[in-house]
Protein backbone atom coordinates (compact mmCIF):
# COMPACT_ATOMS: atom_id res chain seq x y z
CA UNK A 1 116.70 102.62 87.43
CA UNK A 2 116.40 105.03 90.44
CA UNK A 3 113.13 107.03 90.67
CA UNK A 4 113.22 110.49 92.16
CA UNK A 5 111.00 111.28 94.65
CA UNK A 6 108.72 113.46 92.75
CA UNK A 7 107.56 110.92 90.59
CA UNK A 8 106.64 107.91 92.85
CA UNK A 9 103.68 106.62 92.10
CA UNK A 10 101.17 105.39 95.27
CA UNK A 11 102.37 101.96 96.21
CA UNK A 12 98.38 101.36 96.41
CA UNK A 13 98.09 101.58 93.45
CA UNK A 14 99.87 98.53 91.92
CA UNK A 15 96.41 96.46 93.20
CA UNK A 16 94.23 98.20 90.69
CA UNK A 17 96.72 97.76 88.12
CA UNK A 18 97.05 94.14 88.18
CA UNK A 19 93.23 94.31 88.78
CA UNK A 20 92.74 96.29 85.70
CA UNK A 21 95.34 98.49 83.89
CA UNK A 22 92.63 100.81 82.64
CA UNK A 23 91.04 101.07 86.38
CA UNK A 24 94.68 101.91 87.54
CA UNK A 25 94.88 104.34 84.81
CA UNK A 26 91.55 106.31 85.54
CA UNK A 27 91.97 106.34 88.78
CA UNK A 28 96.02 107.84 88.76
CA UNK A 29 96.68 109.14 85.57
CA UNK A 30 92.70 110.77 84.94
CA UNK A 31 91.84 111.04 88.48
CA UNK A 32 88.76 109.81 88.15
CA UNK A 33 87.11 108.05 91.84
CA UNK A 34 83.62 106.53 92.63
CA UNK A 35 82.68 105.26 95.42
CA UNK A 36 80.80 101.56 95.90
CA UNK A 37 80.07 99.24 98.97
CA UNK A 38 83.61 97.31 98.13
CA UNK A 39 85.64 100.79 98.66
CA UNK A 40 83.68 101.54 101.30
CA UNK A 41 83.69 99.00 103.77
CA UNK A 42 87.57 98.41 102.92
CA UNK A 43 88.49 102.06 103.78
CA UNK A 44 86.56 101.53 106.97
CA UNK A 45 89.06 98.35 107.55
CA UNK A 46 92.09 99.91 107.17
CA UNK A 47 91.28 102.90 109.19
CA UNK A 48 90.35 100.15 111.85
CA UNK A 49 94.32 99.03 111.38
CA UNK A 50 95.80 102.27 111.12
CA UNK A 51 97.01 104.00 113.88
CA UNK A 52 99.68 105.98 112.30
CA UNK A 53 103.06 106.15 114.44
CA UNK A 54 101.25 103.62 116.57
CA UNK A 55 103.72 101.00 118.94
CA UNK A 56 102.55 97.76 120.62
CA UNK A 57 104.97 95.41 122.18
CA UNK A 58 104.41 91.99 123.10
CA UNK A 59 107.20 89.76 123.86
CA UNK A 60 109.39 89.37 121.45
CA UNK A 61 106.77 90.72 119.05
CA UNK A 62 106.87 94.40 118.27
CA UNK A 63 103.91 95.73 116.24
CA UNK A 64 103.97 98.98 114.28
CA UNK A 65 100.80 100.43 111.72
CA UNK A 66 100.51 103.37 109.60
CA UNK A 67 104.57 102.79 108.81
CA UNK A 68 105.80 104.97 105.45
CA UNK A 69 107.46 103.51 103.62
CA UNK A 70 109.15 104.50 99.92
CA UNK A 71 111.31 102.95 97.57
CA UNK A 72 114.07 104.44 94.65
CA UNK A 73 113.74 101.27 92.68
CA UNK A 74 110.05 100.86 92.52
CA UNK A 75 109.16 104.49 92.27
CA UNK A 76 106.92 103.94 95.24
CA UNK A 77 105.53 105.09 98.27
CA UNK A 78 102.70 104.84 100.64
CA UNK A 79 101.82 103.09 103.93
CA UNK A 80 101.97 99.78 105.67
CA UNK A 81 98.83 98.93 107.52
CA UNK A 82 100.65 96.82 109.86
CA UNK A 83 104.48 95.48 110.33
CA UNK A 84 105.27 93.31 112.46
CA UNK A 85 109.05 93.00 114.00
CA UNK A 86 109.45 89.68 115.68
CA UNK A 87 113.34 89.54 117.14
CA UNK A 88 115.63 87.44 115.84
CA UNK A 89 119.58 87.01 115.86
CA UNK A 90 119.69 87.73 112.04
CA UNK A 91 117.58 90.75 112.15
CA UNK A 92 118.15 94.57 111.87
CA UNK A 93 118.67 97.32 115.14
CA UNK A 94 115.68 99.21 115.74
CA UNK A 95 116.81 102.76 117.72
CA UNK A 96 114.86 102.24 121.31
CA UNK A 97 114.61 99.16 121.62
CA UNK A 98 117.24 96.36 122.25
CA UNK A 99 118.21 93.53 120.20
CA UNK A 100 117.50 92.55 116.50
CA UNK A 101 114.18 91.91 114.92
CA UNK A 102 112.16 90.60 111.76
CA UNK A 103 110.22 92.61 109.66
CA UNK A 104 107.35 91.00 108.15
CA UNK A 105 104.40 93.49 106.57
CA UNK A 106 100.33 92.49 107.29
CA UNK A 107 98.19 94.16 104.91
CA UNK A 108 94.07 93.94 105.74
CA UNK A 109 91.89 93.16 103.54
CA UNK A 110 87.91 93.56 103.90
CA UNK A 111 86.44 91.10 100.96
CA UNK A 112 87.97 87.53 100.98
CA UNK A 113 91.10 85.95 98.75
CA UNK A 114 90.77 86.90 95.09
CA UNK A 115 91.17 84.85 92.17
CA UNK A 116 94.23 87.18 90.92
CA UNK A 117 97.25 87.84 92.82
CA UNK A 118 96.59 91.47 93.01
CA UNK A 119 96.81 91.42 96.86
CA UNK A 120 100.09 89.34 96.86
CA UNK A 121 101.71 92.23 94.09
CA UNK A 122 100.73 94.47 97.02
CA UNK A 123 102.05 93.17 100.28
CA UNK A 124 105.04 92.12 98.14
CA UNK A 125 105.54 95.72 96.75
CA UNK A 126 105.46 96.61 100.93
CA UNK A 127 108.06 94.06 101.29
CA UNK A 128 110.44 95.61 98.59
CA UNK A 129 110.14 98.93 99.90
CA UNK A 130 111.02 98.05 103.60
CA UNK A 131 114.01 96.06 102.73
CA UNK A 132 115.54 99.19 100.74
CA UNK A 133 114.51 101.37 103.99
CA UNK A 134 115.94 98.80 106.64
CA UNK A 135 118.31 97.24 104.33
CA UNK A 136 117.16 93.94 105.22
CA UNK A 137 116.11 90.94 103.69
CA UNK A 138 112.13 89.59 104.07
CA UNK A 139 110.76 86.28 102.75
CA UNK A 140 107.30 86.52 103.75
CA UNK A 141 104.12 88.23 105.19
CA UNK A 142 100.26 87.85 105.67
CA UNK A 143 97.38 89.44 103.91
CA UNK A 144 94.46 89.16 106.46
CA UNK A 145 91.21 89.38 104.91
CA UNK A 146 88.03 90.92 106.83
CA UNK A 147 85.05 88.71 105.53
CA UNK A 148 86.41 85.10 107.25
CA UNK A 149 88.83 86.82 109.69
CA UNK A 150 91.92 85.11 109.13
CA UNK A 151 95.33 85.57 107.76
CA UNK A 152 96.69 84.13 104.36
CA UNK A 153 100.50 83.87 104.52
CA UNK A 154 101.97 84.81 101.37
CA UNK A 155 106.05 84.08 100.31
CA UNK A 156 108.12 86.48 98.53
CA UNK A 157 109.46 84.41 96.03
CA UNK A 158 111.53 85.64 93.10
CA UNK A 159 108.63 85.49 90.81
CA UNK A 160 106.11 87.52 92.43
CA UNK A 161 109.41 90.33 92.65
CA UNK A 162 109.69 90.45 89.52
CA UNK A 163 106.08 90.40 88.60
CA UNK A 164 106.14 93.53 91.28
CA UNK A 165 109.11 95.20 89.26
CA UNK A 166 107.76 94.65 86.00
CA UNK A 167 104.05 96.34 87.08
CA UNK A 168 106.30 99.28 88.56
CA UNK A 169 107.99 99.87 85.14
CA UNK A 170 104.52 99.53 83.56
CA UNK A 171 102.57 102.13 85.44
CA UNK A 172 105.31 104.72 85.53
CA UNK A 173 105.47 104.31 81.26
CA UNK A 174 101.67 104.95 81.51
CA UNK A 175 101.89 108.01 83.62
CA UNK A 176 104.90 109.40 81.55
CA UNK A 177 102.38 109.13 78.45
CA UNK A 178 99.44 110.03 80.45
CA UNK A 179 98.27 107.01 78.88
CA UNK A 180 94.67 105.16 79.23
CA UNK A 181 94.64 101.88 78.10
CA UNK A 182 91.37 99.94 76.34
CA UNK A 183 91.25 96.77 78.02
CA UNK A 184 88.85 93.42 76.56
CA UNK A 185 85.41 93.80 79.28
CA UNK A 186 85.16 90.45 82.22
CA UNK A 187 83.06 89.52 84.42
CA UNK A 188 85.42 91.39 87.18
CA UNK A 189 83.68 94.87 85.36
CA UNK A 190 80.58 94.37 87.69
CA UNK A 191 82.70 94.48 91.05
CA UNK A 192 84.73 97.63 89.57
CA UNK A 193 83.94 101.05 91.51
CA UNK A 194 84.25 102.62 88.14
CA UNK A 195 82.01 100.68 86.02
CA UNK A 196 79.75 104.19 85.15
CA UNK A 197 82.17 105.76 84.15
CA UNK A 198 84.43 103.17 82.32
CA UNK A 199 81.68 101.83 80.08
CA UNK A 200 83.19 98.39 79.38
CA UNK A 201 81.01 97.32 77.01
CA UNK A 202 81.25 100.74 75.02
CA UNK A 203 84.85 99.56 74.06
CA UNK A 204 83.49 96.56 72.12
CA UNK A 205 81.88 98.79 70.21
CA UNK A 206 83.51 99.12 66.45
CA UNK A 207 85.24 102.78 65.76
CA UNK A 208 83.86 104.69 63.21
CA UNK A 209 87.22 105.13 61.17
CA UNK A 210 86.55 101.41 61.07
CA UNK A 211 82.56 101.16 60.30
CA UNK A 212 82.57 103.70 57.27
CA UNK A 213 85.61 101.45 55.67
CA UNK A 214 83.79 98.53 56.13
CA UNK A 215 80.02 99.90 54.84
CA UNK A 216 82.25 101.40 51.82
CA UNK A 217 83.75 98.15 51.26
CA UNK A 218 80.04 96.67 51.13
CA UNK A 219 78.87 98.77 48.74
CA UNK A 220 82.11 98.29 46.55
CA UNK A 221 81.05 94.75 46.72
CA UNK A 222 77.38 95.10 45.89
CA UNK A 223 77.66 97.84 43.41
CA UNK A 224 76.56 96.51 40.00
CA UNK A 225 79.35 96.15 37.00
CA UNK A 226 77.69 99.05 34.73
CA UNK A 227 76.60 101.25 37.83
């Protein structure tokens, strides 16, 4: 399936949804933001990294931030911190400059590796929309995370596609219901931006369709033969 422009989704956006679908929801489908240390310090990173329209060369290395990038199949679009274009005999013309390069996407992040593969869906989903735009093929990039300074190298294997394809479908299903999804509260709720206005542990609570059949079915059940 092809997606028309005016209904990508932001590419972004596929983190929080493997995060938490009911975060991702709030957040695109209720437009619903809050601010918290996490989002703040991370939106100071990646204006650190972007530069949009920005060109370095070094060598045979050819370094490019704020890239847009889109994709039909995903439904997607948004920007690439960083990609880097390393040249290579199997690689792809860039106008301007002479032979073929690489691409490889480097997304920042400013906490440290997370226990989920939310980051990896991410840099992957970057991945996918640069090989539609340069018609290309890419097996890998780097995530590089702000609290220990270094780069995690992350390969674009045929599962983590899929798992990126099968997110894509997901969301835009959501949207097309305008659809917010109850999800069972974690620990993860604490480190959510949109805890206050969530109220995870509100959606333990029983619904009241369901706490007047059961206090009926009580009484039933306590109610004396003769009464």
């Amino acid at each position: 399936m092809m997606y028309a422009e005016e209904d990508y989704l932001m590419l972004s956006g596929i983190q929080h949804f493997a995060f938490c679908r009911r975060q991702w929801a709030m957040i695109h489908i209720e437009q619903q933001w809050a601010e918290n240390y996490r989002t703040t310090a991370g939106e100071l990173l990646h204006k650190k990294a972007h530069d949009e329209g920005s060109f370095e060369k070094r060598g045979d290395l050819l370094i490019v931030r704020g890239l847009r990038i889109s994709s039909h199949e995903l439904g997607f679009s948004g920007q690439c911190d960083v990609v880097e274009f390393r040249q290579d005999k199997h690689g792809i013309e860039l106008f301007g400059y002479d032979g073929t390069w690489n691409p490889s996407p480097v997304e920042y992040k400013h906490g440290s590796p997370k226990e989920n593969n939310a980051d990896e869906l991410q840099l992957c989903a970057q991945a996918i929309c640069l090989e539609e735009m340069f018609q290309t093929r890419i097996s890998d990039g780097y995530l590089y995370y702000g609290e220990n300074r270094r780069r995690s190298h992350v390969e674009f294997t045929d599962g983590l596609r899929n798992e990126v394809k099968k997110a894509a479908k997901e969301m835009h299903a959501l949207l097309q219901r305008g659809y917010t999804p109850n999800v069972k509260p974690t620990k993860q709720c604490k480190a959510c931006s949109l805890e206050s206005l969530c109220l995870p542990k509100l959606q333990k609570a029983i619904k009241v369709r369901k706490y007047i059949e059961q206090n009926i079915k009580a009484n039933d059940d306590t109610r004396e033969p003769n009464d």
